[in-house]
Structures are given as C-alpha cells and as structure tokens.
C-alpha atoms as a PDB file:
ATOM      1  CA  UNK A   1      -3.653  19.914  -9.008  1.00  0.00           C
ATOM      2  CA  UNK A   2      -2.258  21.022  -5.502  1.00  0.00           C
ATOM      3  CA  UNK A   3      -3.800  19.469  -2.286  1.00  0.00           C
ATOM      4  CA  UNK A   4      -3.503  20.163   1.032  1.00  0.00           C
ATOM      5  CA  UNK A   5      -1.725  16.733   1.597  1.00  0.00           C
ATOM      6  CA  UNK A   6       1.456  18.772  -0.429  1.00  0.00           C
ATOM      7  CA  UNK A   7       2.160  20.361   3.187  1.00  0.00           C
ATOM      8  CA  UNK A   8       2.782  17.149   5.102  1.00  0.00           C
ATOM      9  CA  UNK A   9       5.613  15.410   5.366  1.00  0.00           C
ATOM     10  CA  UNK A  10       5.385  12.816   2.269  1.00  0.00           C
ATOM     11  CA  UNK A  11       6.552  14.052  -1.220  1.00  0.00           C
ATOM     12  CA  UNK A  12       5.215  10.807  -2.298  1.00  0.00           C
ATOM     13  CA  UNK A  13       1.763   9.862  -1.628  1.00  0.00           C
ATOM     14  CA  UNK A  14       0.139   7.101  -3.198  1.00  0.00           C
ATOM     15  CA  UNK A  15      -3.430   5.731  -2.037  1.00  0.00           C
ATOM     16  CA  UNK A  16      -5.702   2.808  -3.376  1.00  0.00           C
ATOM     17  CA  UNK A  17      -3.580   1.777  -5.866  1.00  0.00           C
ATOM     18  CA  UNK A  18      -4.874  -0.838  -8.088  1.00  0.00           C
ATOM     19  CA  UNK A  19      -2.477  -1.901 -11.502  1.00  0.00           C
ATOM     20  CA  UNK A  20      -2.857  -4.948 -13.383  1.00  0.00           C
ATOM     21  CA  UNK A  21      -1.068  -6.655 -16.703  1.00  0.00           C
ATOM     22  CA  UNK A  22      -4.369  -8.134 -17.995  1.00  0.00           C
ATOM     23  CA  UNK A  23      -5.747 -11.202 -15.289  1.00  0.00           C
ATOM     24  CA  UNK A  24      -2.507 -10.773 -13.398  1.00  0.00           C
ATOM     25  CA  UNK A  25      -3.452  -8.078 -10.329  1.00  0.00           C
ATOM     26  CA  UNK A  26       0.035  -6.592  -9.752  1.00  0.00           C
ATOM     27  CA  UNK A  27      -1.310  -3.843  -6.848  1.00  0.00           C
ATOM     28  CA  UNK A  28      -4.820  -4.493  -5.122  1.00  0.00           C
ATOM     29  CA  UNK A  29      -5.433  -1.427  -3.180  1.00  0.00           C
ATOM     30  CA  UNK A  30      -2.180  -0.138  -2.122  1.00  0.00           C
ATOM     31  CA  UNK A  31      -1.314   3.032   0.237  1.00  0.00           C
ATOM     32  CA  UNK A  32       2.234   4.527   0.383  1.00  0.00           C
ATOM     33  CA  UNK A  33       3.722   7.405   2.036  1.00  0.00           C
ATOM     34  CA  UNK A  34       7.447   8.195   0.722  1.00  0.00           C
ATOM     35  CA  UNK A  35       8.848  10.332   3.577  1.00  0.00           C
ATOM     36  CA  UNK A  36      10.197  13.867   2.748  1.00  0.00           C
ATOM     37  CA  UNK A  37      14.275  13.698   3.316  1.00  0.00           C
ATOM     38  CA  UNK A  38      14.011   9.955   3.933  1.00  0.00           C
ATOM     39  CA  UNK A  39      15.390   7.192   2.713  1.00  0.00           C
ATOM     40  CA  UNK A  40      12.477   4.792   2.098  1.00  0.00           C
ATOM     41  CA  UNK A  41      13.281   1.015   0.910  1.00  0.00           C
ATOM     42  CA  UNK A  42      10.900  -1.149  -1.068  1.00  0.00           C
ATOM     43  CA  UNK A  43      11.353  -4.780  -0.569  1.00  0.00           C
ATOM     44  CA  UNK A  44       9.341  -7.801  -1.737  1.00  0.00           C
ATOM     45  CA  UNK A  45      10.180 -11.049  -4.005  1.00  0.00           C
ATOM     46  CA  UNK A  46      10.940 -11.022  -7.489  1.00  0.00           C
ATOM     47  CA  UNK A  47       7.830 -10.421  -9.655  1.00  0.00           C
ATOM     48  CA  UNK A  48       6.025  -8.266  -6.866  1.00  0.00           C
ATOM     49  CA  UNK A  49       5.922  -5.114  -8.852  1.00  0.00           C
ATOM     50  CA  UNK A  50       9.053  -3.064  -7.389  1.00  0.00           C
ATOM     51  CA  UNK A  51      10.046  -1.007 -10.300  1.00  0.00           C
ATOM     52  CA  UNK A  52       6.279  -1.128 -11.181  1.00  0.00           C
ATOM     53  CA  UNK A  53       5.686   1.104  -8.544  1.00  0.00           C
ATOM     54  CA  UNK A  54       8.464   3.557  -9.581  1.00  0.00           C
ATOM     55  CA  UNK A  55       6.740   3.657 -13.111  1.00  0.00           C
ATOM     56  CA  UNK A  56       3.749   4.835 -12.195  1.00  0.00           C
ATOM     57  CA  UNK A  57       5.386   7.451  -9.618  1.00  0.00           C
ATOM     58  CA  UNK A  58       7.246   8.652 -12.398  1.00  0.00           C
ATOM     59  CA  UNK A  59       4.106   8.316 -15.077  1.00  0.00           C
ATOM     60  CA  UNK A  60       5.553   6.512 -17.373  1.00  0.00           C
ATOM     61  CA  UNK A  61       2.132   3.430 -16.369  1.00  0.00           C
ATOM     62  CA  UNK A  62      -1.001   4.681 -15.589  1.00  0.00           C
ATOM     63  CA  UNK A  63      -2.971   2.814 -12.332  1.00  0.00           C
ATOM     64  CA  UNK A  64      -6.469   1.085 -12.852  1.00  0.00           C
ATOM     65  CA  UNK A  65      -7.528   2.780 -10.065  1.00  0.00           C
ATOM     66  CA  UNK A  66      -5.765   5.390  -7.057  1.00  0.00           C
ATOM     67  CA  UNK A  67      -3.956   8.425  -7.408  1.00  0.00           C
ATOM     68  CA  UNK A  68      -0.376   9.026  -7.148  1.00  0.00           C
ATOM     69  CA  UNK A  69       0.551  12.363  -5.479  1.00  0.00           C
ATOM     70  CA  UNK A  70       4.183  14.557  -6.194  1.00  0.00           C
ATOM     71  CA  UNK A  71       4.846  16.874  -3.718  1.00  0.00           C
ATOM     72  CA  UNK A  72       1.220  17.999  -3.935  1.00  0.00           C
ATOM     73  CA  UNK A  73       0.185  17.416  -7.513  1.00  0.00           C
ATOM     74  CA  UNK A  74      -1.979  14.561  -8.911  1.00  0.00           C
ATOM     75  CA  UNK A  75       0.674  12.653 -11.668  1.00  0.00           C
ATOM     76  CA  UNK A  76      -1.560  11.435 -13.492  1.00  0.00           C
ATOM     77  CA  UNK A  77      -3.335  14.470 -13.980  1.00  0.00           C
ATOM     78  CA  UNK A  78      -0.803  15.995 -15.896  1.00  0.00           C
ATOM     79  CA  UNK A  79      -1.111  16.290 -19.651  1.00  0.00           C
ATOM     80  CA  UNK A  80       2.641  15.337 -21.615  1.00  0.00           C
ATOM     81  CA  UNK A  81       4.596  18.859 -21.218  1.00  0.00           C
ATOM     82  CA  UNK A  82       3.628  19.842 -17.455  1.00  0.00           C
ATOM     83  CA  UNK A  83       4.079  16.230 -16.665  1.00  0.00           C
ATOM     84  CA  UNK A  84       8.022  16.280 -18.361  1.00  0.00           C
ATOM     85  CA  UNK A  85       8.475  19.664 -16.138  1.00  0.00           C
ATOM     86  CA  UNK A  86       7.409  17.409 -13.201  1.00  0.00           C
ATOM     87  CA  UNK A  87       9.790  14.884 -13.760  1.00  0.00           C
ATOM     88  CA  UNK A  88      12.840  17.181 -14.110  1.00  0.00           C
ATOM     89  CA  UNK A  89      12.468  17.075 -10.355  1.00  0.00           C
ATOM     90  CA  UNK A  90      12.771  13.275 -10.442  1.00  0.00           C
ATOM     91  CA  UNK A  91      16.395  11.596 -10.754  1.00  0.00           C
ATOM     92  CA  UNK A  92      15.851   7.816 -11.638  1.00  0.00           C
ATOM     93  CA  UNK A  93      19.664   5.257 -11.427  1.00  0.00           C
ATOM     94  CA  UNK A  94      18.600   2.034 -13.383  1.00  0.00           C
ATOM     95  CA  UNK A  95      19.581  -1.188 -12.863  1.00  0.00           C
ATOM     96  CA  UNK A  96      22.186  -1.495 -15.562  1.00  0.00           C
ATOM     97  CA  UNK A  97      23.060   2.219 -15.530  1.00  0.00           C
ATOM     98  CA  UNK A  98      21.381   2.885 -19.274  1.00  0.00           C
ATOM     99  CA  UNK A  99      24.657   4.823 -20.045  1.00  0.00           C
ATOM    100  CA  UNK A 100      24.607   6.242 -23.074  1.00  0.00           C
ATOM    101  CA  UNK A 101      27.382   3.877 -24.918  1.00  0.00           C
ATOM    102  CA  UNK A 102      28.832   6.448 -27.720  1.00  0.00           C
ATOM    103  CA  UNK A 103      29.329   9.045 -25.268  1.00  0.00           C
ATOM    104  CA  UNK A 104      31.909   9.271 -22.495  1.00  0.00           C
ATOM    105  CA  UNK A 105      31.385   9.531 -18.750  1.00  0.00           C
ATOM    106  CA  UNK A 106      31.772  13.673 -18.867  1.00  0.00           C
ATOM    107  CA  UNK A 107      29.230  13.641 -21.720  1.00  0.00           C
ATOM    108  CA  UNK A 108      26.603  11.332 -20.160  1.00  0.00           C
ATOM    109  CA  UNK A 109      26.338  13.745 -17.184  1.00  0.00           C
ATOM    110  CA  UNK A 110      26.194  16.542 -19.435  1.00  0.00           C
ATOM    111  CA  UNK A 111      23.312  15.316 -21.627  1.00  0.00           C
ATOM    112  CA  UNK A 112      20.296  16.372 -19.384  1.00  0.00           C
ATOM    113  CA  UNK A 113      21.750  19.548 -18.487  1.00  0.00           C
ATOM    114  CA  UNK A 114      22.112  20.549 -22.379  1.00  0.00           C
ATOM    115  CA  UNK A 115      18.723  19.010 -23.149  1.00  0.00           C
ATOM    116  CA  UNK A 116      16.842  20.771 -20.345  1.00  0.00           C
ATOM    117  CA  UNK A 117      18.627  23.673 -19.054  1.00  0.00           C
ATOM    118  CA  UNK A 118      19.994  26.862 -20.716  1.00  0.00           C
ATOM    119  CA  UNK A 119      22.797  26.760 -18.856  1.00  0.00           C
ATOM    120  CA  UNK A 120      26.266  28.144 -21.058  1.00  0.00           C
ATOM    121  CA  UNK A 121      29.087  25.481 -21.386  1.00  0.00           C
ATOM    122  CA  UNK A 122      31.407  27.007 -18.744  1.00  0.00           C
ATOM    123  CA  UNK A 123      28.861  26.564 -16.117  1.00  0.00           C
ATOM    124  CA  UNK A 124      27.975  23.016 -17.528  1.00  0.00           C
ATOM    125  CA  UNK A 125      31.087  21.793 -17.619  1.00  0.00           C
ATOM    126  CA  UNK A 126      31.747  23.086 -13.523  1.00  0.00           C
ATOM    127  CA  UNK A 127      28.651  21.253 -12.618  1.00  0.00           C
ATOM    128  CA  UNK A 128      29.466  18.157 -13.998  1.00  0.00           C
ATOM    129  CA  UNK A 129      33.017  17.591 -12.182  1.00  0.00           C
ATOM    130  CA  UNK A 130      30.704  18.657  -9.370  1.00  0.00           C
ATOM    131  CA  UNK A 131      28.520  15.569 -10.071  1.00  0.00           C
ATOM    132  CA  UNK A 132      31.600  13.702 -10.682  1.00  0.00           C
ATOM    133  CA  UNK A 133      33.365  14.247  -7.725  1.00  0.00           C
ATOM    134  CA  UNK A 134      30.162  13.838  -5.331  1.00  0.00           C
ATOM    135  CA  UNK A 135      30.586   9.579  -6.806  1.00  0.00           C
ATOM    136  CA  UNK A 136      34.106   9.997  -6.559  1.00  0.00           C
ATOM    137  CA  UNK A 137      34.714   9.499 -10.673  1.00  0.00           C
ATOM    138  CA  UNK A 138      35.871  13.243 -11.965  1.00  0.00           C
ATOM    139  CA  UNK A 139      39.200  11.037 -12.774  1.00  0.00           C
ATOM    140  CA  UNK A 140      37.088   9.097 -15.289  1.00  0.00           C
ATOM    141  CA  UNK A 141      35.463  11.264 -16.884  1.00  0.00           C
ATOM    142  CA  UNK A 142      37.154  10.735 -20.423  1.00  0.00           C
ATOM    143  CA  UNK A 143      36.141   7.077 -20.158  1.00  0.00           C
ATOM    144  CA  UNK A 144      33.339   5.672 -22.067  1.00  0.00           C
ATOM    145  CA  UNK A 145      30.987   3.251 -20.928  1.00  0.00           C
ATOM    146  CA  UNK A 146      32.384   0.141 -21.775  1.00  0.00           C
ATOM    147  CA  UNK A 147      35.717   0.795 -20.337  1.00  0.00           C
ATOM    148  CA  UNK A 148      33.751   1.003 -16.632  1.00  0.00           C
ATOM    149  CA  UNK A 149      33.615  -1.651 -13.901  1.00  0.00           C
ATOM    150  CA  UNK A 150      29.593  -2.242 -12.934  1.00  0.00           C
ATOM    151  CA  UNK A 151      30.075  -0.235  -9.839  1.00  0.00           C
ATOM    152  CA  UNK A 152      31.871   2.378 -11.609  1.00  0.00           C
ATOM    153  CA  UNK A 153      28.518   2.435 -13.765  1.00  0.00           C
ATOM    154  CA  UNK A 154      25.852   2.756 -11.721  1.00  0.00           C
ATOM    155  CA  UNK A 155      28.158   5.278  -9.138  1.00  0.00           C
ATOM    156  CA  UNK A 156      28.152   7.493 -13.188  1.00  0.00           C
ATOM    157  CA  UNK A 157      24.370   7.008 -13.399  1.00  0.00           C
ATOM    158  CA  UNK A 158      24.041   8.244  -9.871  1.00  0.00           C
ATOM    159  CA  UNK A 159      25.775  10.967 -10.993  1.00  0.00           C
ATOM    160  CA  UNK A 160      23.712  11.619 -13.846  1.00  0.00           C
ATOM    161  CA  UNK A 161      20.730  11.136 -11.750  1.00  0.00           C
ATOM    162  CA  UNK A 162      21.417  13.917 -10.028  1.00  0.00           C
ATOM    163  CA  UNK A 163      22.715  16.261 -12.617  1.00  0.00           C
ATOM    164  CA  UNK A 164      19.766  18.534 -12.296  1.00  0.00           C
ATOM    165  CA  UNK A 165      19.349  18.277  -8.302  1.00  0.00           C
ATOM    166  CA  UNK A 166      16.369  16.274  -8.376  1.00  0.00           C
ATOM    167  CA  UNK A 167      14.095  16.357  -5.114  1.00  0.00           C
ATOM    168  CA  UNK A 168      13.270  13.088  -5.552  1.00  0.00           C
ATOM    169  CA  UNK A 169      16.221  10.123  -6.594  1.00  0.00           C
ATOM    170  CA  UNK A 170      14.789   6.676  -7.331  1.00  0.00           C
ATOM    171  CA  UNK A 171      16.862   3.512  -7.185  1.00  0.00           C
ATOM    172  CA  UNK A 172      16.173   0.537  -8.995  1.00  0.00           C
ATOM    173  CA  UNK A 173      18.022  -2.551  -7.899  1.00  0.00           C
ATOM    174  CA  UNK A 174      21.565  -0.454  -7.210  1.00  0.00           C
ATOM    175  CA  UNK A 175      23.175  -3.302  -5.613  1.00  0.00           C
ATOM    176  CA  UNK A 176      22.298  -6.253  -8.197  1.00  0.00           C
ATOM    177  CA  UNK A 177      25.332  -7.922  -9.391  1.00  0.00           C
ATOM    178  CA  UNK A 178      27.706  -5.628  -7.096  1.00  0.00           C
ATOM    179  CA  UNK A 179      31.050  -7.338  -5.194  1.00  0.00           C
ATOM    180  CA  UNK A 180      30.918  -6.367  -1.671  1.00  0.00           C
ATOM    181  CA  UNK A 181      33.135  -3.348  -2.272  1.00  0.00           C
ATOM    182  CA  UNK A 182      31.203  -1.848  -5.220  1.00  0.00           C
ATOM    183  CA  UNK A 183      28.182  -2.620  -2.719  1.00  0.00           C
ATOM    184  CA  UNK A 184      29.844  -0.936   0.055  1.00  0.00           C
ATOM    185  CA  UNK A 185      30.436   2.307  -1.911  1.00  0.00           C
ATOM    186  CA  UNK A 186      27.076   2.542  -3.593  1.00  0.00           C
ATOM    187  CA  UNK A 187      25.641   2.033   0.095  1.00  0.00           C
ATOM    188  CA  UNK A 188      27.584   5.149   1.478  1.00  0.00           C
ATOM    189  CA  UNK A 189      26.699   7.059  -1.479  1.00  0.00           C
ATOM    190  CA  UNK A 190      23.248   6.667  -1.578  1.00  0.00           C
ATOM    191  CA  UNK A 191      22.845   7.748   2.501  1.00  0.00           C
ATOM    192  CA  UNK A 192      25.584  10.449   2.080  1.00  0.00           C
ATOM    193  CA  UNK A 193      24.182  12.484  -0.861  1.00  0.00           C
ATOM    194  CA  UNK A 194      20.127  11.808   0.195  1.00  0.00           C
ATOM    195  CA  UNK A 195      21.713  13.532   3.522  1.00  0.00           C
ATOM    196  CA  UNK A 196      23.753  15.965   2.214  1.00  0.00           C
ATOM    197  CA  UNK A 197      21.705  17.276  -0.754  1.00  0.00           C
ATOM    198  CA  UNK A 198      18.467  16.850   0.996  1.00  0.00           C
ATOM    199  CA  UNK A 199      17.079  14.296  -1.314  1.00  0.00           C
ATOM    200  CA  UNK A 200      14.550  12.068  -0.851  1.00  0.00           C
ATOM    201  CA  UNK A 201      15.279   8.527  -1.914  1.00  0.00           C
ATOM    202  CA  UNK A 202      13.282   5.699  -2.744  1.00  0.00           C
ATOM    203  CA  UNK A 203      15.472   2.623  -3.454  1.00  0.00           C
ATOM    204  CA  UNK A 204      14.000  -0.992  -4.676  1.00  0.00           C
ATOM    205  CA  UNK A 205      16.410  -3.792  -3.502  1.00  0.00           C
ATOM    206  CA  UNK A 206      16.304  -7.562  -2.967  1.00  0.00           C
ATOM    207  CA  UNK A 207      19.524  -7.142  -0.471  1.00  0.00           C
ATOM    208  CA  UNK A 208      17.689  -7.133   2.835  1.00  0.00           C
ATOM    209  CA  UNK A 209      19.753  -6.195   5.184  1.00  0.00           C
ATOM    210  CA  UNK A 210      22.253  -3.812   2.809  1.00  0.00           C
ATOM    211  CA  UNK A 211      19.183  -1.990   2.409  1.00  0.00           C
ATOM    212  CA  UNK A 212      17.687  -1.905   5.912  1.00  0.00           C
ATOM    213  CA  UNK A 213      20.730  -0.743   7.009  1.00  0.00           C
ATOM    214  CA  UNK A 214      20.572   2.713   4.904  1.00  0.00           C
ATOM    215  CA  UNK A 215      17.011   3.352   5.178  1.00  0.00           C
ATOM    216  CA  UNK A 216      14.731   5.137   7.492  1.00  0.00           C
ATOM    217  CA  UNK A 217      11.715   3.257   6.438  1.00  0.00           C
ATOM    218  CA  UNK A 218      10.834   0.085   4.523  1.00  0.00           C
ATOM    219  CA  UNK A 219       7.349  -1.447   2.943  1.00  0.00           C
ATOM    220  CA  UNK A 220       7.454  -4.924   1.993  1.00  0.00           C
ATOM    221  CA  UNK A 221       5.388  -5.768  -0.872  1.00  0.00           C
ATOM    222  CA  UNK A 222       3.624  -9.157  -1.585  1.00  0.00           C
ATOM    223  CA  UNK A 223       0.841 -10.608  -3.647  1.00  0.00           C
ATOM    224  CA  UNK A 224      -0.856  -7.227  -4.340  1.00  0.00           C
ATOM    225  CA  UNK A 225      -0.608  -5.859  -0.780  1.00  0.00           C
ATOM    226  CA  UNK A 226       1.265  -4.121   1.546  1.00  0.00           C
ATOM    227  CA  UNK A 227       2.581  -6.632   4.420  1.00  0.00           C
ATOM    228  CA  UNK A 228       4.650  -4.696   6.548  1.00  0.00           C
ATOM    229  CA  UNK A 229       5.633  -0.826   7.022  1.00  0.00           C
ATOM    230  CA  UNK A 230       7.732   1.308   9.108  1.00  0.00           C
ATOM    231  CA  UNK A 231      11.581   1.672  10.221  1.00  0.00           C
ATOM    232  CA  UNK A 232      14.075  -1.036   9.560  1.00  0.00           C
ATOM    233  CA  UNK A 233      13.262  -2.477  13.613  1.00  0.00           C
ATOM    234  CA  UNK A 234       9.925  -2.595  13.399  1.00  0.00           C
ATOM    235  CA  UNK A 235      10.112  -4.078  10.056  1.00  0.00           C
ATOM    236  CA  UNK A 236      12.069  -7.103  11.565  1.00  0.00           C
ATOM    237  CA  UNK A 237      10.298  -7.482  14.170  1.00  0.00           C
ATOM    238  CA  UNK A 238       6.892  -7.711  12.668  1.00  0.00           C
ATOM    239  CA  UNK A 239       5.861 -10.931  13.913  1.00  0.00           C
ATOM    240  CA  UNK A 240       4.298 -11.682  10.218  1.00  0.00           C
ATOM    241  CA  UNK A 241       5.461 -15.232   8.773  1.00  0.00           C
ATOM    242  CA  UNK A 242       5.528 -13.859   5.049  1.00  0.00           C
ATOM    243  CA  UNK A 243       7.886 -11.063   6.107  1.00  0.00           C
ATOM    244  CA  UNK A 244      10.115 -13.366   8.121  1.00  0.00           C
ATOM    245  CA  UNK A 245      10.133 -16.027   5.057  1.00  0.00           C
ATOM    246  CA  UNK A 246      11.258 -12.987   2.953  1.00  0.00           C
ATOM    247  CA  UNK A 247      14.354 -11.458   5.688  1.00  0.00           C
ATOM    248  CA  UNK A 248      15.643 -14.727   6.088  1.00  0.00           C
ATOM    249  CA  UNK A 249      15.028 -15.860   2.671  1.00  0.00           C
ATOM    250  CA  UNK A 250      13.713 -19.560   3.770  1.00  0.00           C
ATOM    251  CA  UNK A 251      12.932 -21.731   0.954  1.00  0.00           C
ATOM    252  CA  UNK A 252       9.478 -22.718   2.309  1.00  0.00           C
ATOM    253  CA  UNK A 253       6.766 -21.181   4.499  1.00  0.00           C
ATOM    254  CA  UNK A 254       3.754 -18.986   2.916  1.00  0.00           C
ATOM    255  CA  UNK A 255       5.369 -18.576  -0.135  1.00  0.00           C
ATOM    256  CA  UNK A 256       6.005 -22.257  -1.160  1.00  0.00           C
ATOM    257  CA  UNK A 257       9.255 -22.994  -2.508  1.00  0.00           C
ATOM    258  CA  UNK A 258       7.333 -25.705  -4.935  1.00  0.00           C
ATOM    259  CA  UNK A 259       4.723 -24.489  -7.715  1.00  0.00           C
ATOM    260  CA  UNK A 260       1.435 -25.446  -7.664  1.00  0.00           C
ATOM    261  CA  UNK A 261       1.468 -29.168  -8.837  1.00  0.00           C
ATOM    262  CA  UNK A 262      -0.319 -32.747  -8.574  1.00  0.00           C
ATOM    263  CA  UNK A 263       1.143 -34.560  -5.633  1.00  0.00           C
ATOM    264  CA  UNK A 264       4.492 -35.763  -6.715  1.00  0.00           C
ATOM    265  CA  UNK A 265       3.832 -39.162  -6.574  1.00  0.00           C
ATOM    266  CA  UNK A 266       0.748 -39.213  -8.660  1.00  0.00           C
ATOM    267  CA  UNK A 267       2.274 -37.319 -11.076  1.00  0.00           C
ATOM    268  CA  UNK A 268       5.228 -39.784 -11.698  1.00  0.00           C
ATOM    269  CA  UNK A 269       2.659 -42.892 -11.372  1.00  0.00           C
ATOM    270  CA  UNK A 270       0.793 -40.805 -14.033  1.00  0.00           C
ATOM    271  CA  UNK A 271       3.202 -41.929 -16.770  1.00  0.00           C
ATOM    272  CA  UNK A 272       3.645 -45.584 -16.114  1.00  0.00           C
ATOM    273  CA  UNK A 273       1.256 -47.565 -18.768  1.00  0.00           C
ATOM    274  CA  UNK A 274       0.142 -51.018 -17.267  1.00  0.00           C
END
C-alpha cells in the first residue's frame, strides 16, 4: 500500500508502535522517522529493544499495534513473496557478521547475487571485487571465515550487505568487540559508502560518542519510549537526566545502578536467627 507520506523525506516511518514479549512492554507507543540519505543512530541501554526495532522494520516481528512504513508501503501489509521483494532493498550487517563458515569471503558476497539476481557469472564475479574493494578486502577474498580478524568480518558482511545496492543498510551493534582501529575503519566506512552510494543507514550502537560522531540524527530509546530525538548537538544537550545518565554512562541516576531490593540492611538482618 503506497501513501502519500512515501514522498517526504523519511524512507522509514514508523508511528504508534506498541511490541511486547508477553507482560514485558518492549515499545509503548513509539514514532520514528528514519531520514532519507541520513545516517540515523539508535541508542538506548542494553535490553531496550534496539535490534527489536530493526526486526520489525525488516518484518521479520510483527507490532501489537502501529504501522511500519518502507519508502511508502505498509510492511506489514505485505503477504511472504512481495514482502521478500521488499527486503531485497534492505541490506542488514549483524553483530557477529553471520558469515557463511564453509564458504570463502568471494563466495559469501556472491551468495545473494546468485540467489536473487539473474545476473551471468562474469558480471557476478566484477561486482563482487567491486563490493570488495569498497571495504578494502578484494585481497582476501580467497579467505574463509575463520581465517578473518572481527573487523575484517563485519567490514565482509558490510560488503555483503550491500551486494545488491540496498536503499536501506541496517547496522546492528558494528562496533561491539572492535579495537580502536577496527572501530576506526568500520566508522569511516559506514559514513563513506551511506554518502557515496546514497544509502540510508540506520545503525544500533552502545558506543555513544563513536556513533554520534557519524550520524546526522539520533533517538534514544528507554523504558518503552522515545526520550530524546534530533542531531548529535541537540541530542547532548537535551537537558533530560535519563539521557545524560546514558552519554556519560553514570552508574546511578534514573536508571538505578542497584535492582529493586529490600533495604540492604534488613535484608542481611533477615538471616540472623535469635
């Protein structure tokens, strides 16, 4: 279904978004706009539904409640072989790669173009050292997963995410587990290609300011809600106590560093028989 909101400039739109795992409310309400061209950051704490979100924009979950909006169409909408055609458009770089383990670096990047093009080897094989090159890997191409660094892994997935020039790449936790040069280079790559290919990027991270840095536009995500929107400054400067707990990652403030317990003391007297 096409609505007029397809000619603004969101390819992502997502409005009153409500998702729960049985009593636990995961999104209460939720609107999102993921900017056309942009690089859009979603931050929160661990547990806040992150990669939830990129789940049901790619329709792999279904929402409660709200609708979820691709360039125009209504996701969830779709029945199974329109909505596979929709996410041909959608490149997704997971947190541990998911690199195929039996097949080598070349052969990884080949897969989706031989599984959903009918493209002839020749031309195949030309893209893929195109891929290759863009992450700075054709060298490696004969390699097979295990004989990658991490950052060598994930800069192969972002190469297969983008082996059929997605409009849309989504990120999921790219820097986890990174050393600051692996970081570095995964930084430059995601701001470089969104800019040079004309992607839009959505990119869940937990590294503040690594993220802030390459992003035109950040939500923060909390306890169900929204709690802050809108470019990297205004983000950190959004006077909100929950937001600043979360930049400068204090131990204590609204989210309490302690779980919900008995006062400490009459828990320990609690044990002592007289």
């Amino acid at each position: 279904m096409t609505v007029s909101e397809s000619t603004t400039d969101a390819l992502v739109r997502v409005r009153g978004l409500h998702f729960s795992h049985g009593p636990r409310v995961i999104y209460d309400g939720v609107d999102v706009d993921i900017a056309r061209g942009k690089v859009t950051a979603i931050m929160g704490p661990s547990g806040t539904g992150k990669t939830t979100l990129l789940r049901i924009i790619g329709g792999q979950w279904r929402p409660n409640a709200g609708s979820v909006h691709f360039d125009g169409v209504d996701v969830h909408g779709l029945r199974r072989a329109p909505l596979y055609e929709l996410r041909k458009r959608m490149g997704m770089l997971f947190q541990n790669g998911a690199l195929l383990t039996d097949l080598t670096v070349f052969e990884n990047i080949a897969f989706p173009m031989r599984e959903h093009t009918q493209l002839p080897e020749s031309m195949i094989r030309d893209l893929v050292l195109m891929k290759l090159e863009a992450v700075g890997l054709r060298g490696a191409r004969d390699l097979y997963p295990s004989q990658l660094s991490g950052g060598m892994s994930r800069r192969v997935g972002l190469a297969r995410a983008i082996a059929l020039d997605p409009q849309l790449v989504m990120y999921d936790e790219p820097f986890a587990g990174q050393d600051p040069i692996s970081m570095g280079v995964l930084m430059r790559l995601i701001r470089s290609l969104n800019d040079a290919l004309g992607l839009t990027s959505i990119v869940v991270s937990h590294d503040v300011e690594e993220v802030l840095s390459i992003s035109d536009q950040a939500y923060v995500i909390a306890g169900g809600k929204v709690l802050a929107h809108g470019t990297p400054e205004a983000i950190r400067n959004s006077g909100s106590p929950y937001v600043e707990q979360f930049l400068r990652g204090q131990p204590d403030g609204p989210v309490a560093f302690h779980y919900k317990a008995a006062p400490y003391a009459q828990d320990l007297m609690a044990g002592v028989r007289t």
